[in-house]
N, C-alpha and C. Protein backbone atom coordinates (compact mmCIF):
# COMPACT_ATOMS: atom_id res chain seq x y z
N UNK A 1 191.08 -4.86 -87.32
CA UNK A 1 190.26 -5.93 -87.85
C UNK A 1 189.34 -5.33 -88.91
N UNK A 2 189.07 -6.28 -89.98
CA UNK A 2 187.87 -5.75 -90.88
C UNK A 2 186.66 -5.86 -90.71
N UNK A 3 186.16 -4.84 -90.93
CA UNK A 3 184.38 -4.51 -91.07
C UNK A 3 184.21 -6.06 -91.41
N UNK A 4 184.54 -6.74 -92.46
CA UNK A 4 183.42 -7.91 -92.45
C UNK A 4 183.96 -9.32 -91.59
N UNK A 5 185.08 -8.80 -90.97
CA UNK A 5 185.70 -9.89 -89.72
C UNK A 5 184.89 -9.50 -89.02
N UNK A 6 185.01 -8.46 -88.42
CA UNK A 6 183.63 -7.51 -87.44
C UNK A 6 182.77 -8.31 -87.31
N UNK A 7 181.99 -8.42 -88.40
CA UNK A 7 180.42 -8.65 -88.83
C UNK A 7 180.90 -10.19 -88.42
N UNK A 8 181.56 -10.81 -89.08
CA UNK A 8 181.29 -12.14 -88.79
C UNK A 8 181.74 -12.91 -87.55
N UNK A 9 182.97 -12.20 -86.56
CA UNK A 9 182.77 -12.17 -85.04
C UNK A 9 181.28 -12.14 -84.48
N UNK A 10 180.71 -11.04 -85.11
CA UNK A 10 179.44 -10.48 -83.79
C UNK A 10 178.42 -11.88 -84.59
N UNK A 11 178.82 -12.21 -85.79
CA UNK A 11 177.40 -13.08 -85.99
C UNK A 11 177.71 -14.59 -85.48
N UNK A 12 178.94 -15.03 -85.35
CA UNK A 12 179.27 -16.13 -84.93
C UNK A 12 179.33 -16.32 -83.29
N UNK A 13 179.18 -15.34 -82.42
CA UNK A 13 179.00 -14.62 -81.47
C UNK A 13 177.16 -14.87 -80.89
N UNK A 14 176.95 -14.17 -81.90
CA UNK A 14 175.08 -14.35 -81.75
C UNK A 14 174.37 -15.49 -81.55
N UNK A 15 175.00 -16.69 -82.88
CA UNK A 15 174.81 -17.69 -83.08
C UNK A 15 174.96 -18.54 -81.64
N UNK A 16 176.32 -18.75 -81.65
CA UNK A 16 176.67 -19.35 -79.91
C UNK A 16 175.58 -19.06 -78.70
N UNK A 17 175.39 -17.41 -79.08
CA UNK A 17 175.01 -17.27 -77.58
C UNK A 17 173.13 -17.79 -77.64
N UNK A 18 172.98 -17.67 -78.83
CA UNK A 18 171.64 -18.35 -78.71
C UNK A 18 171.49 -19.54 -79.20
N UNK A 19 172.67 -20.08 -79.29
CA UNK A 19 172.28 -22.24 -79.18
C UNK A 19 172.69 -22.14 -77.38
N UNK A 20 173.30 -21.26 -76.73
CA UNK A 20 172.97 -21.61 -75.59
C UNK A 20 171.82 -21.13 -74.93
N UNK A 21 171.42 -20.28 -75.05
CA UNK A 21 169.79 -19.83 -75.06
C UNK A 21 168.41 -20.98 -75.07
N UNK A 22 168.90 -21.43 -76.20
CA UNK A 22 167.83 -22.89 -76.89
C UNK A 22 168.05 -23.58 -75.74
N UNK A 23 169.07 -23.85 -74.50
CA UNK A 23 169.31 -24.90 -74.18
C UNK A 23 168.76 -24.32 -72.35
N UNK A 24 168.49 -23.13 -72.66
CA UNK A 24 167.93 -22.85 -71.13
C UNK A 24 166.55 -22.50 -71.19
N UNK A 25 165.41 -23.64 -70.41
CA UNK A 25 164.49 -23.38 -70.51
C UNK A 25 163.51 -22.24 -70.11
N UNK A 26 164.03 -21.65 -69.32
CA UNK A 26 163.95 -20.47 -69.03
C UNK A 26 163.70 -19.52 -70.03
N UNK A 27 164.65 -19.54 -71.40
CA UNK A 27 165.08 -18.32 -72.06
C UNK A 27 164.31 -18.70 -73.25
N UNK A 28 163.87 -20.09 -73.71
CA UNK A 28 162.76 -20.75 -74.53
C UNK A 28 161.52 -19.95 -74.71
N UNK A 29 161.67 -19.00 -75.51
CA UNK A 29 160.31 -18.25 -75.59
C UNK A 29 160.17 -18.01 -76.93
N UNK A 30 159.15 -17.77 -77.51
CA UNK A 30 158.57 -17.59 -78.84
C UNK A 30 159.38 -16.50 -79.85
N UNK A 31 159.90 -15.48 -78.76
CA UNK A 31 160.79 -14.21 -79.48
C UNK A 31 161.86 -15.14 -79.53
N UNK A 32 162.97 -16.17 -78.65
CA UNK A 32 163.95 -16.30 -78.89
C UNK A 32 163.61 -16.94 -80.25
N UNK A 33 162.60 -17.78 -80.56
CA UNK A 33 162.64 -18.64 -81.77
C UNK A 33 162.32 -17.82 -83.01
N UNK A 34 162.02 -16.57 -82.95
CA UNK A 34 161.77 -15.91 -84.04
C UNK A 34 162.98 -15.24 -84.25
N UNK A 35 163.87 -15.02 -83.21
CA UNK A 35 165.24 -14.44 -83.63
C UNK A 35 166.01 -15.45 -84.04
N UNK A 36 165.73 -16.81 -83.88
CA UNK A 36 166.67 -18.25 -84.44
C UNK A 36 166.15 -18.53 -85.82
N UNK A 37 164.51 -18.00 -86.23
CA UNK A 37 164.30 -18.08 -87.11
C UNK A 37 165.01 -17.19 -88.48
N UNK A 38 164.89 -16.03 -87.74
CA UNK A 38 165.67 -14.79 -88.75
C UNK A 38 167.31 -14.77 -88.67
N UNK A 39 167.98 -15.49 -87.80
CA UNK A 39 168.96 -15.83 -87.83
C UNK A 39 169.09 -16.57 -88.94
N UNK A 40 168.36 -17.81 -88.88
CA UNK A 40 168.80 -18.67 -90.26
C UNK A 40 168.19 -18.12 -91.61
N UNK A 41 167.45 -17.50 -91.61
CA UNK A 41 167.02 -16.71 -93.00
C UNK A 41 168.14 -15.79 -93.12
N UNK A 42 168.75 -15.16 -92.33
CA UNK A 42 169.65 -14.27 -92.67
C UNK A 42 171.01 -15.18 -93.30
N UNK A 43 171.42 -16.18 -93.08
CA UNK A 43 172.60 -17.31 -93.20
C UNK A 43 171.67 -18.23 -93.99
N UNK A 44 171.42 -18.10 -95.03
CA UNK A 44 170.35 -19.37 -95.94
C UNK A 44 171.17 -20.11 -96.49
N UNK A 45 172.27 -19.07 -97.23
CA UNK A 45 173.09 -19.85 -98.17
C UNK A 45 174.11 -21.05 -97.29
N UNK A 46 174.30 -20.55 -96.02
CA UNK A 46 175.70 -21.23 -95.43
C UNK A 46 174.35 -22.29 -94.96
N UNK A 47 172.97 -22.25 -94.28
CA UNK A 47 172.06 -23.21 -94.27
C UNK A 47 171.98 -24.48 -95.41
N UNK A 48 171.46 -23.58 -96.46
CA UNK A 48 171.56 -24.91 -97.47
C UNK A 48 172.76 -25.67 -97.71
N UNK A 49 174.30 -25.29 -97.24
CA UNK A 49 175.23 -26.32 -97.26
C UNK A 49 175.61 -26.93 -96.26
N UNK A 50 174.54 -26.95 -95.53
CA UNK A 50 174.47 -28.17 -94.17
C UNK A 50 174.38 -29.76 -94.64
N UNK A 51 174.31 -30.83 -94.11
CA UNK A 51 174.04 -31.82 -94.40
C UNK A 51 172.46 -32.23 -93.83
N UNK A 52 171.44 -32.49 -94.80
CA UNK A 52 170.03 -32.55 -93.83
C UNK A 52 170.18 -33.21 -92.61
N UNK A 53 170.77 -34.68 -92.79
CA UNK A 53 171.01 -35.37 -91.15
C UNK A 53 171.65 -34.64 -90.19
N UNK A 54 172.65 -33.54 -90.73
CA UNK A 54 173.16 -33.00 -89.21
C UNK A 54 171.67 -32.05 -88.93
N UNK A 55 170.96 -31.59 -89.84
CA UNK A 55 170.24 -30.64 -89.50
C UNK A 55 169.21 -31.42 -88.54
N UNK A 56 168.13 -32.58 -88.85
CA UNK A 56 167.64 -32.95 -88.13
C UNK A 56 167.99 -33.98 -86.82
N UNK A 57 169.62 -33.79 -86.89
CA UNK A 57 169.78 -34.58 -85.73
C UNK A 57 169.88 -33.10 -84.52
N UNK A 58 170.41 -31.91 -85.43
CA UNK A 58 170.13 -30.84 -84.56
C UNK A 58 168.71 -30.61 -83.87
N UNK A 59 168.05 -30.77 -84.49
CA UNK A 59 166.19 -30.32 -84.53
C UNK A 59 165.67 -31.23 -83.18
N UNK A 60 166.30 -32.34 -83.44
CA UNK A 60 165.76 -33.52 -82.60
C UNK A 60 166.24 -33.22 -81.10
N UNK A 61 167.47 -32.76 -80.90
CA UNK A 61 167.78 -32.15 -79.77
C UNK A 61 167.44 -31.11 -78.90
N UNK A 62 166.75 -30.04 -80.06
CA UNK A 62 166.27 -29.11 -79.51
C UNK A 62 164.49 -29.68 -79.12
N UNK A 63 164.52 -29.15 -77.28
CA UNK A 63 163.33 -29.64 -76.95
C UNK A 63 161.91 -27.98 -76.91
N UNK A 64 161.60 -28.20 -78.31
CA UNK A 64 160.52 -26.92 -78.44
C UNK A 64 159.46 -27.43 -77.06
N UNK A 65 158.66 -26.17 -76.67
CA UNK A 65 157.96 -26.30 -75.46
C UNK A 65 156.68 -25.85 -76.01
N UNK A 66 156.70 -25.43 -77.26
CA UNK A 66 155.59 -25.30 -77.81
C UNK A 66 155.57 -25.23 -79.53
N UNK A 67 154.40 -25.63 -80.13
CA UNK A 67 154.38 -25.44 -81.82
C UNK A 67 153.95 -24.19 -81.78
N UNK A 68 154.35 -23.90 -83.60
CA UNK A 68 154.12 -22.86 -84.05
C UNK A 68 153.36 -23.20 -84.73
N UNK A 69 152.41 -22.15 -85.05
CA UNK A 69 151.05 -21.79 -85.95
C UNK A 69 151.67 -21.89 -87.28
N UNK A 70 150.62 -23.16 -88.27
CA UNK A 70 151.11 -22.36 -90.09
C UNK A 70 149.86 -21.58 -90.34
């Protein structure tokens, strides 16, 4: 397999395992959301070719247990 099949196994991999993460309240902690944050900064470009409605119908599902500071 190639180095950037590699890479994009382990990141599609990551991704999964922390939308199931998001979904255990348990695992809902401020680090997981800063690694979901740098997750999507790291994937901006494949971000911005989302559709906004899927994005906030995503958002809406996810139940945050707390805000973040601006």
């Amino acid at each position: 397999m190639a180095r950037k099949n590699k890479i994009q196994e382990l990141n599609d991999t990551l991704i999964d395992t922390l939308m199931n993460d998001l979904k255990d309240p348990e695992k809902c902690t401020p680090g997981l959301y800063q690694v979901v944050r740098g997750v999507i900064t790291d994937n901006q470009a494949a971000v911005d070719n989302l559709d906004v409605d899927a994005i906030e119908a995503a958002a809406d599902k996810i139940d945050m247990p707390f805000k973040f500071g601006n």
